[in-house]
Structure formats: C-alpha cells, structure tokens
Protein backbone atom coordinates (compact mmCIF):
# COMPACT_ATOMS: atom_id res chain seq x y z
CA UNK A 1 186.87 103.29 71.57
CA UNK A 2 185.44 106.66 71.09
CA UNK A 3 189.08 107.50 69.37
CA UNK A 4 189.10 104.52 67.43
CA UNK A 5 185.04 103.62 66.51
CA UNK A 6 186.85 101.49 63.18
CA UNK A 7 188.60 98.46 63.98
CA UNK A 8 190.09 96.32 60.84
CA UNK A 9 190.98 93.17 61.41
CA UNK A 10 192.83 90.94 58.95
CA UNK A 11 193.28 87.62 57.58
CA UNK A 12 197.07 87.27 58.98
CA UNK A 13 195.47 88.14 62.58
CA UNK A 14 192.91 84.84 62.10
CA UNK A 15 193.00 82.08 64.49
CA UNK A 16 192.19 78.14 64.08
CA UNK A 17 192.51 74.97 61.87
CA UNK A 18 191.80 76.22 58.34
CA UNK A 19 193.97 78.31 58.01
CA UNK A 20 196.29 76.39 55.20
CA UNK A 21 197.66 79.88 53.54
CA UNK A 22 197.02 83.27 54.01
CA UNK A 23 196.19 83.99 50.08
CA UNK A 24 194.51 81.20 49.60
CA UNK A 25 190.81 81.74 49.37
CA UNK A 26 189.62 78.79 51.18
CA UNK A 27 191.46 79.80 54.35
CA UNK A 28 189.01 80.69 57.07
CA UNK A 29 188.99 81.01 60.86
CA UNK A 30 188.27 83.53 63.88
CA UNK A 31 188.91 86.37 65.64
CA UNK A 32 189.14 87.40 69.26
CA UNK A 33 187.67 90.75 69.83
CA UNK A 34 186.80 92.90 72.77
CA UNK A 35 183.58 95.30 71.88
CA UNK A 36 183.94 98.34 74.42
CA UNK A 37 180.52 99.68 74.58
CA UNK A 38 177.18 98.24 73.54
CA UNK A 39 176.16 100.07 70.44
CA UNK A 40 175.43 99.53 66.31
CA UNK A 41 178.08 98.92 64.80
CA UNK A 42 178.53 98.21 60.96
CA UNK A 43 180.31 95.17 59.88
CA UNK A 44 182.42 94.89 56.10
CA UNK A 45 183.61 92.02 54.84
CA UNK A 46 186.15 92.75 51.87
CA UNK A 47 188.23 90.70 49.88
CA UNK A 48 190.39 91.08 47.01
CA UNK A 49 188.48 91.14 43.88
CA UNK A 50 184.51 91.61 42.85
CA UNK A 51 182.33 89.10 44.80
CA UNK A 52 179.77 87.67 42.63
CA UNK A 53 176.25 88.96 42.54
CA UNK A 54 174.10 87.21 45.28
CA UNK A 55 177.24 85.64 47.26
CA UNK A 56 176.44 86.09 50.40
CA UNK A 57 178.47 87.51 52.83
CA UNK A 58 178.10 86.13 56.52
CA UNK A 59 179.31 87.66 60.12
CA UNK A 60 179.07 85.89 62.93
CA UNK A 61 179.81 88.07 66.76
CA UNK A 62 179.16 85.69 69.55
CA UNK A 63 175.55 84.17 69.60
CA UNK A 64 174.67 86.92 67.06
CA UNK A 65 175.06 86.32 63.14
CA UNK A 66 173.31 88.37 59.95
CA UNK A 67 174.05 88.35 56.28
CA UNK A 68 174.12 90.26 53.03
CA UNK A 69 173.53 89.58 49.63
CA UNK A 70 176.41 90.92 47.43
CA UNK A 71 175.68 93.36 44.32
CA UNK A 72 178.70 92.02 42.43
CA UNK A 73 180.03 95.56 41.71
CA UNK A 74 182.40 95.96 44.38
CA UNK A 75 184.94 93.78 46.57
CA UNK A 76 183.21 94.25 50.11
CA UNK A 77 179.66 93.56 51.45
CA UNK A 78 178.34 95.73 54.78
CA UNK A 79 175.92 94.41 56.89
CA UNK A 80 174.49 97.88 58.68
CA UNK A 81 173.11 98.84 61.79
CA UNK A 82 174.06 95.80 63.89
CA UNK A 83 173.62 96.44 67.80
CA UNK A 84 176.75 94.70 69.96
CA UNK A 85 176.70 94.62 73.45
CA UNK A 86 180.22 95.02 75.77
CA UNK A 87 182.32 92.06 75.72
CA UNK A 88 184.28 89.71 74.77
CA UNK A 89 183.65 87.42 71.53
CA UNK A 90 185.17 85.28 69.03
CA UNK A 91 184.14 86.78 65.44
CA UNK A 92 183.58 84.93 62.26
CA UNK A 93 183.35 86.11 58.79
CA UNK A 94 182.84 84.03 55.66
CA UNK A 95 181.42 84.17 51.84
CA UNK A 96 179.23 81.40 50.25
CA UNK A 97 178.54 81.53 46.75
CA UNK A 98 179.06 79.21 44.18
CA UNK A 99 182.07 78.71 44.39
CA UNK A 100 182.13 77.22 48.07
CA UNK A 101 182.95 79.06 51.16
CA UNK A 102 185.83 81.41 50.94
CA UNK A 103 186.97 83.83 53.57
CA UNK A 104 187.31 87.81 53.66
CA UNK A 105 190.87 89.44 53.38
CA UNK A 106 189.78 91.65 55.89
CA UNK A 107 186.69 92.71 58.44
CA UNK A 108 185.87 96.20 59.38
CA UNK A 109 183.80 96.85 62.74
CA UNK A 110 182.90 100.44 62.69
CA UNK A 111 180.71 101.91 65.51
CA UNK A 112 178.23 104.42 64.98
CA UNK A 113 178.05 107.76 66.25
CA UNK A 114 175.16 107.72 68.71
C-alpha cells in the first residue's frame, strides 16, 4: 500500500508439501499474496548465512519469474525493477547452487516510488 510499499514475508508464513522444518534448508513452498497496484517492485531473497558466489537466486510471481546471480558477499540476492500488475498470486522463491535447491528465510517485495 502506499503506507506499507515493503512487504516481508517469511518462511513460517509458507504454504505446501515441503515444508518438513522450518530451519531446515531444504524446506520450500509458497506464498499467497495480494499486489495492490501494478508497479516495479524489487524482490530480496535472504537467508541466514553468505550464499555462494553464482547461486542463483529465483522468484517466481504468478506467470512471471526472473533470477539473480549471487556475489557471495552477503546473505540476500535482489532482483530489481520487476513490474507486477494488481492481483492476486501465489509467490515462489528458491536458491540453486551446488548444493541443491534450498529455500530463503525470508522474501522482501518492496514497491518503488513512482
């Protein structure tokens, strides 16, 4: 909302079937998310510790999905600039990198000021 333009989500608010244990880094699922207003919107996936260089960090919002290559300096990836329209989705976020796929602790959606 134009109060709120950051929304965090978290791993304890995921939905579906792999969800095994919260800490555990294999656990993975969805969100259900309501976008307000069509805009660009950044989106951060961040977990716990440094992700490895060249993991790559994937977001998935509806039909639309883009990825990032992580640095391996820090313990989040953002994918800028990406333009959401109003609506309802299910959101997915995930890493792959060698050591499998591995979910994010948490997912910030922040809109951008217009």
């Amino acid at each position: 909302s134009a109060h709120e333009p950051l929304s965090i989500l978290t791993r304890q608010d995921l939905s579906g079937t792999n969800m095994g244990a919260w800490l555990s880094d294999k656990a993975t699922g969805y969100w259900n998310i309501t976008i307000a207003r069509d805009g660009f919107y950044n989106l951060r996936s961040i977990h716990t510790g440094i992700i490895p260089k060249g993991t790559r960090s994937l977001v998935r919002v509806g039909h639309v999905q883009r990825s990032a290559l992580a640095k391996g300096d820090a313990n989040a990836v953002t994918i800028p600039k990406v333009w959401l329209k109003k609506g309802d989705y299910i959101v997915e976020s995930w890493f792959e990198g060698q050591g499998g796929v591995t979910g994010p602790y948490y997912l910030e959606i922040e809109r951008l000021a217009r």
